[in-house]
PDB file of N, CA and C in Angstrom:
ATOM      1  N   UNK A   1     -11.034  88.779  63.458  1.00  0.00           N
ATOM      2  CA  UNK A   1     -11.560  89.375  62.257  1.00  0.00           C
ATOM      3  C   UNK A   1     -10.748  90.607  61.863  1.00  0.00           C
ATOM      4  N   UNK A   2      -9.804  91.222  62.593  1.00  0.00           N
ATOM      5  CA  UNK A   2      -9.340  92.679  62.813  1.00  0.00           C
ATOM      6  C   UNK A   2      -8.535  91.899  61.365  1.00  0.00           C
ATOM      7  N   UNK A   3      -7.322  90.572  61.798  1.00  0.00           N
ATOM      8  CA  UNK A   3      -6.241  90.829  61.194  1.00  0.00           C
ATOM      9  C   UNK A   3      -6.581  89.867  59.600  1.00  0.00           C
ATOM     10  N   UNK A   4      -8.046  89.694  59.203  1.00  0.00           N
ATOM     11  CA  UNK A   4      -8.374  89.209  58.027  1.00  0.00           C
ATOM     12  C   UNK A   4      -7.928  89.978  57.111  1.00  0.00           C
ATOM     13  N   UNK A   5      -7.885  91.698  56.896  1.00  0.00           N
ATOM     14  CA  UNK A   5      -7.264  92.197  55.228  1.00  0.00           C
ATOM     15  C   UNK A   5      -5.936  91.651  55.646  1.00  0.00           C
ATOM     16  N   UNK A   6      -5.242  91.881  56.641  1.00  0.00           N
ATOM     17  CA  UNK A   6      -4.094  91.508  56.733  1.00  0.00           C
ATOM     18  C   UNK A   6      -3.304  90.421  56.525  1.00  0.00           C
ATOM     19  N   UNK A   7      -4.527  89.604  56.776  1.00  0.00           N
ATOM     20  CA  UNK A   7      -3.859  88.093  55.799  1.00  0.00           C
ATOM     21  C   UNK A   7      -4.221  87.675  53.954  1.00  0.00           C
ATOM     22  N   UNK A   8      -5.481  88.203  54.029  1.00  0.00           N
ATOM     23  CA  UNK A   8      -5.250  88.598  52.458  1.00  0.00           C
ATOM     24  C   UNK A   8      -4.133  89.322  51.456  1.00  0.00           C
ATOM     25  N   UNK A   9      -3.718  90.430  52.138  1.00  0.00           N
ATOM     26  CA  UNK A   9      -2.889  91.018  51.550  1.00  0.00           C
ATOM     27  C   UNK A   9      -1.868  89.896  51.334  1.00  0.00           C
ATOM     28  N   UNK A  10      -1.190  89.893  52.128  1.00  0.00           N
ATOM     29  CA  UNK A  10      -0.390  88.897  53.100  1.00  0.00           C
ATOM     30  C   UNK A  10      -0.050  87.869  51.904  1.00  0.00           C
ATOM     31  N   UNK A  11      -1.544  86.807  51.655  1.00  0.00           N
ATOM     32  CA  UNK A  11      -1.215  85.860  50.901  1.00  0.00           C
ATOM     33  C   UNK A  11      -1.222  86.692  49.493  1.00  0.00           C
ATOM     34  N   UNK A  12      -1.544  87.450  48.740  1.00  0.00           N
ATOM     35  CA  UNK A  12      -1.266  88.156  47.632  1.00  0.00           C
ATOM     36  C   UNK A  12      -0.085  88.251  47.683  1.00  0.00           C
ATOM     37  N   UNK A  13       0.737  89.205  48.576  1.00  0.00           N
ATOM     38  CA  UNK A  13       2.214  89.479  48.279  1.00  0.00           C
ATOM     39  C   UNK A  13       2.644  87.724  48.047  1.00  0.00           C
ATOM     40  N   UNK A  14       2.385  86.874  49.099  1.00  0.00           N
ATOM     41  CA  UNK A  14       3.332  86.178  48.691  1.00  0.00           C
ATOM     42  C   UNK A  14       3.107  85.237  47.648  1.00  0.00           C
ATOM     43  N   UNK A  15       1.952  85.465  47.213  1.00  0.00           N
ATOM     44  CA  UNK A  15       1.648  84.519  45.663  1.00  0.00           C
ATOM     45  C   UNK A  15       2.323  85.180  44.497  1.00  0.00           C
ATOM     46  N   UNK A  16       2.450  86.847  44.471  1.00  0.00           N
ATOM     47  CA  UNK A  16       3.127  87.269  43.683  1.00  0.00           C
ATOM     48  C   UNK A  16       4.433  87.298  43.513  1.00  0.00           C
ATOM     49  N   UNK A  17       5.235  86.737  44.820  1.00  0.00           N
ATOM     50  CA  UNK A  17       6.836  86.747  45.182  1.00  0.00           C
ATOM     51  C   UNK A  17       6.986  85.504  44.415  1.00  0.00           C
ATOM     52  N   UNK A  18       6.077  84.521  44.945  1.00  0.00           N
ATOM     53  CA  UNK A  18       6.184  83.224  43.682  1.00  0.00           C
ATOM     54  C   UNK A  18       6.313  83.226  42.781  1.00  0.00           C
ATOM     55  N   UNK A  19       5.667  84.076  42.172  1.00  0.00           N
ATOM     56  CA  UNK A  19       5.247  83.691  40.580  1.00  0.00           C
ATOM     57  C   UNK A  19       6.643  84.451  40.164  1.00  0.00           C
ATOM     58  N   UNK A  20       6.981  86.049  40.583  1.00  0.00           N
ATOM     59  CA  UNK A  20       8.089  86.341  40.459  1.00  0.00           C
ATOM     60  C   UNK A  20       9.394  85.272  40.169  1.00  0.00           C
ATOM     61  N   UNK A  21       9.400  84.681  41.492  1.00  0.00           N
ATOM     62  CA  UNK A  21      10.667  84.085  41.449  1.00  0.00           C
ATOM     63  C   UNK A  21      10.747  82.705  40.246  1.00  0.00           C
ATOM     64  N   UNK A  22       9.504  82.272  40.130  1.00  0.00           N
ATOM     65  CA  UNK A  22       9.544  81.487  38.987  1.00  0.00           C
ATOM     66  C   UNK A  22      10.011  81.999  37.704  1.00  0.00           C
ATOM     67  N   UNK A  23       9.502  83.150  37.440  1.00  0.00           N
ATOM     68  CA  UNK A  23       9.558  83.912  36.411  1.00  0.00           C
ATOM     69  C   UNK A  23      11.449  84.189  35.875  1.00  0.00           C
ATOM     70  N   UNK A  24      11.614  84.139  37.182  1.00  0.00           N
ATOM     71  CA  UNK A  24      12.900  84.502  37.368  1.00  0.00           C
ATOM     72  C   UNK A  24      14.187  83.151  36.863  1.00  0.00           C
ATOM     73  N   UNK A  25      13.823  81.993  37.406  1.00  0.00           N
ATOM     74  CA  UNK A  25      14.112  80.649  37.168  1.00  0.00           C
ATOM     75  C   UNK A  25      14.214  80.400  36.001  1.00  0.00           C
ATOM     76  N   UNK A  26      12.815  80.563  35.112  1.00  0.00           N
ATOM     77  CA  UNK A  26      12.531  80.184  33.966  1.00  0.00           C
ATOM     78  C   UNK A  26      13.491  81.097  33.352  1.00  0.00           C
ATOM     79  N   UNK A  27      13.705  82.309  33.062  1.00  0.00           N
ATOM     80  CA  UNK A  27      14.850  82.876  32.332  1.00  0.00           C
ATOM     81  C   UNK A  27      16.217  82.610  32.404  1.00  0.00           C
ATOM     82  N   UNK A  28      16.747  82.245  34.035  1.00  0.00           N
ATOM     83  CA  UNK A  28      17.755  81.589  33.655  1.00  0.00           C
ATOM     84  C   UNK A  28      17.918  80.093  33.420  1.00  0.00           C
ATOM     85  N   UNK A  29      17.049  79.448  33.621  1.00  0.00           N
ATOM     86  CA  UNK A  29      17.026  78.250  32.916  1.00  0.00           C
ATOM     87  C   UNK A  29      17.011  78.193  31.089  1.00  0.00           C
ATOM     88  N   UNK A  30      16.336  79.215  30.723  1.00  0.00           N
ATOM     89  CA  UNK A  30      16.455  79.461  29.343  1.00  0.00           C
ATOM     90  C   UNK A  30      17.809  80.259  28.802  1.00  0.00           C
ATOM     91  N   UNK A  31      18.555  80.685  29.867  1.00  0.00           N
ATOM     92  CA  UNK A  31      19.989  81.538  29.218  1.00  0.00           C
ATOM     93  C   UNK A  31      20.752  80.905  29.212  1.00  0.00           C
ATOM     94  N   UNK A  32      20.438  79.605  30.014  1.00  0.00           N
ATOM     95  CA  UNK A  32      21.512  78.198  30.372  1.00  0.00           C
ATOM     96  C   UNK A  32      21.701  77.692  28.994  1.00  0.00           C
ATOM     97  N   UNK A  33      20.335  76.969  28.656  1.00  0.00           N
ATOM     98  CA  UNK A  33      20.409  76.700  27.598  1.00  0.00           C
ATOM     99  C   UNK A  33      20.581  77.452  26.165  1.00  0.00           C
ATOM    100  N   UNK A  34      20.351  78.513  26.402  1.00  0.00           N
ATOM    101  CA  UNK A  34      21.124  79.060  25.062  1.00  0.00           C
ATOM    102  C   UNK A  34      22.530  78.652  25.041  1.00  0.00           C
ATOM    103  N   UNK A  35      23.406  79.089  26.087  1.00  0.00           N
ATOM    104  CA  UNK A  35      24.807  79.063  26.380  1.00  0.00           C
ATOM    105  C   UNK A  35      25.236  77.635  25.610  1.00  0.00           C
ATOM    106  N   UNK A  36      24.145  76.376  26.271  1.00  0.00           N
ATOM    107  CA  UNK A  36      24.789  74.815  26.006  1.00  0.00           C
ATOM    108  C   UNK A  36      24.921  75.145  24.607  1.00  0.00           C
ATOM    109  N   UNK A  37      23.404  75.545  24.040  1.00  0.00           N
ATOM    110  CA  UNK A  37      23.149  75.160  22.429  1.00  0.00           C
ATOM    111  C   UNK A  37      24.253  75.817  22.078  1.00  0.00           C
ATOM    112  N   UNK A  38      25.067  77.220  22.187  1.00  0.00           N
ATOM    113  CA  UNK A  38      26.005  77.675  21.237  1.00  0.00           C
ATOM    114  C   UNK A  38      27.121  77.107  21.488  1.00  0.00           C
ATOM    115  N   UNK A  39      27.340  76.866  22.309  1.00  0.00           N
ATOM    116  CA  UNK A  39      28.720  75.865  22.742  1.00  0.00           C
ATOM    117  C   UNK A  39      28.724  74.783  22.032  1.00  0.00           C
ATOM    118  N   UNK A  40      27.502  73.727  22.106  1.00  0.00           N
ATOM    119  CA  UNK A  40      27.506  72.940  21.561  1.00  0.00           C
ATOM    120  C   UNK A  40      27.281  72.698  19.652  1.00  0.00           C
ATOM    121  N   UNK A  41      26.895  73.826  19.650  1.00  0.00           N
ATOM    122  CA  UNK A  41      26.901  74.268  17.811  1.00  0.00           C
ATOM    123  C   UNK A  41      28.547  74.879  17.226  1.00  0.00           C
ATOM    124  N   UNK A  42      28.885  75.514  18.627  1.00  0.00           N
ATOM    125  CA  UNK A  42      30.249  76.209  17.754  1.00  0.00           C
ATOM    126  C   UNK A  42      31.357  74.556  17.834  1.00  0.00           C
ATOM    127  N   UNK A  43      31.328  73.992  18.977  1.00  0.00           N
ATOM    128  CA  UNK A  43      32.381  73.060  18.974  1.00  0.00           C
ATOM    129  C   UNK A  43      32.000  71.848  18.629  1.00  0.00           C
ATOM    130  N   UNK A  44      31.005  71.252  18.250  1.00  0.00           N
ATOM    131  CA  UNK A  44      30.365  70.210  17.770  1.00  0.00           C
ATOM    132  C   UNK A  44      31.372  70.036  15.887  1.00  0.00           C
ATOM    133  N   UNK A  45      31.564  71.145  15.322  1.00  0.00           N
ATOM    134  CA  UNK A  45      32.533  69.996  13.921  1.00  0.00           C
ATOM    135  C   UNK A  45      33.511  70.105  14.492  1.00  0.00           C
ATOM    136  N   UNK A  46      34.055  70.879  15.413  1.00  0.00           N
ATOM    137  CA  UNK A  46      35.631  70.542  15.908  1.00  0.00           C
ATOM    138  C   UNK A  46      35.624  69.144  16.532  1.00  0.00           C
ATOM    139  N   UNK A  47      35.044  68.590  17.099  1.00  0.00           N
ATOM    140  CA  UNK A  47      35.057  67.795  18.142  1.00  0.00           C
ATOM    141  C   UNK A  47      34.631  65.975  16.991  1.00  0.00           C
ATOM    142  N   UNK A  48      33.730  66.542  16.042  1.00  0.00           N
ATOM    143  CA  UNK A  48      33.472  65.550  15.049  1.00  0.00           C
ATOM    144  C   UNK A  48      34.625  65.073  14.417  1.00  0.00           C
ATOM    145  N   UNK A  49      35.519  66.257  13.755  1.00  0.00           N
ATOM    146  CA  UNK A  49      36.371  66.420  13.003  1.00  0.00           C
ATOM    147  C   UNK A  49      37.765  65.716  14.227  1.00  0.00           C
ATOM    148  N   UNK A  50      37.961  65.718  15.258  1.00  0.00           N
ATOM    149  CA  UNK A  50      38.622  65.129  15.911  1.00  0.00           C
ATOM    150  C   UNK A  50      38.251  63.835  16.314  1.00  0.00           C
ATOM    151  N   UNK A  51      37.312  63.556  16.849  1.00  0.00           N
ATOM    152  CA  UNK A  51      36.984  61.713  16.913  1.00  0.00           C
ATOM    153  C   UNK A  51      37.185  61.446  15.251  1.00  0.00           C
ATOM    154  N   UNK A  52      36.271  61.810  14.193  1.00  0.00           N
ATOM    155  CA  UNK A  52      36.966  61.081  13.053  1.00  0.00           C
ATOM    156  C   UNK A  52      38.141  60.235  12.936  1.00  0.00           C
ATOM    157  N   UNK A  53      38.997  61.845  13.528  1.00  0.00           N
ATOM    158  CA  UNK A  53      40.473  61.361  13.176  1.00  0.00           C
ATOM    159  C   UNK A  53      41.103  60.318  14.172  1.00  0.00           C
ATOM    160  N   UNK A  54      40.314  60.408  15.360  1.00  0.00           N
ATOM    161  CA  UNK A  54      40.858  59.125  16.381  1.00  0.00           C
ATOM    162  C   UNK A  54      40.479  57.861  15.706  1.00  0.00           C
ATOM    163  N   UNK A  55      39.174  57.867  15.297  1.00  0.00           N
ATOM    164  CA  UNK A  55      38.745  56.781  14.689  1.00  0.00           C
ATOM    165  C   UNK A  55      39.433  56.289  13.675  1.00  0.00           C
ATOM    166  N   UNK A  56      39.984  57.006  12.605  1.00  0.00           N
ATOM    167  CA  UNK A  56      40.921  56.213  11.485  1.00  0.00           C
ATOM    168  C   UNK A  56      41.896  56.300  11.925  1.00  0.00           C
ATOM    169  N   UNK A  57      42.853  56.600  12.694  1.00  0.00           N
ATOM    170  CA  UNK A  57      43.884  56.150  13.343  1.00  0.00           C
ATOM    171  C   UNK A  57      43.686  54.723  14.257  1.00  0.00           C
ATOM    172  N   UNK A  58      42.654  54.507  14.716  1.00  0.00           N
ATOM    173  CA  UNK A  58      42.885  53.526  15.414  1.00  0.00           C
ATOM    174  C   UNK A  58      42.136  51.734  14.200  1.00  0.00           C
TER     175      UNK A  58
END
């Protein structure tokens, strides 16, 4: 019974290290995708504008 706050605490810290580190995930999972989307917005007519041209060449 002594070491019961002690495991309460215990599981608090580490429910909050969780949620942290999720927290953490989720932002760079969301900076990822910013990165794709602008990459893929800035070079997307270059890349159009080049298959085109493969395409009527061939």
């Amino acid at each position: 019974m002594k070491n019961l706050p002690a495991k309460i605490v215990g599981s608090v810290v580490s429910t909050q290290e969780r949620g942290a580190t999720a927290v953490e995930y989720g932002i760079m999972v969301a900076l990822i995708a910013a990165v794709i989307i602008t990459v893929v917005t800035l070079l997307g007519g270059n890349l159009s504008t080049m298959f085109a041209s493969v395409a009527t060449k061939i």
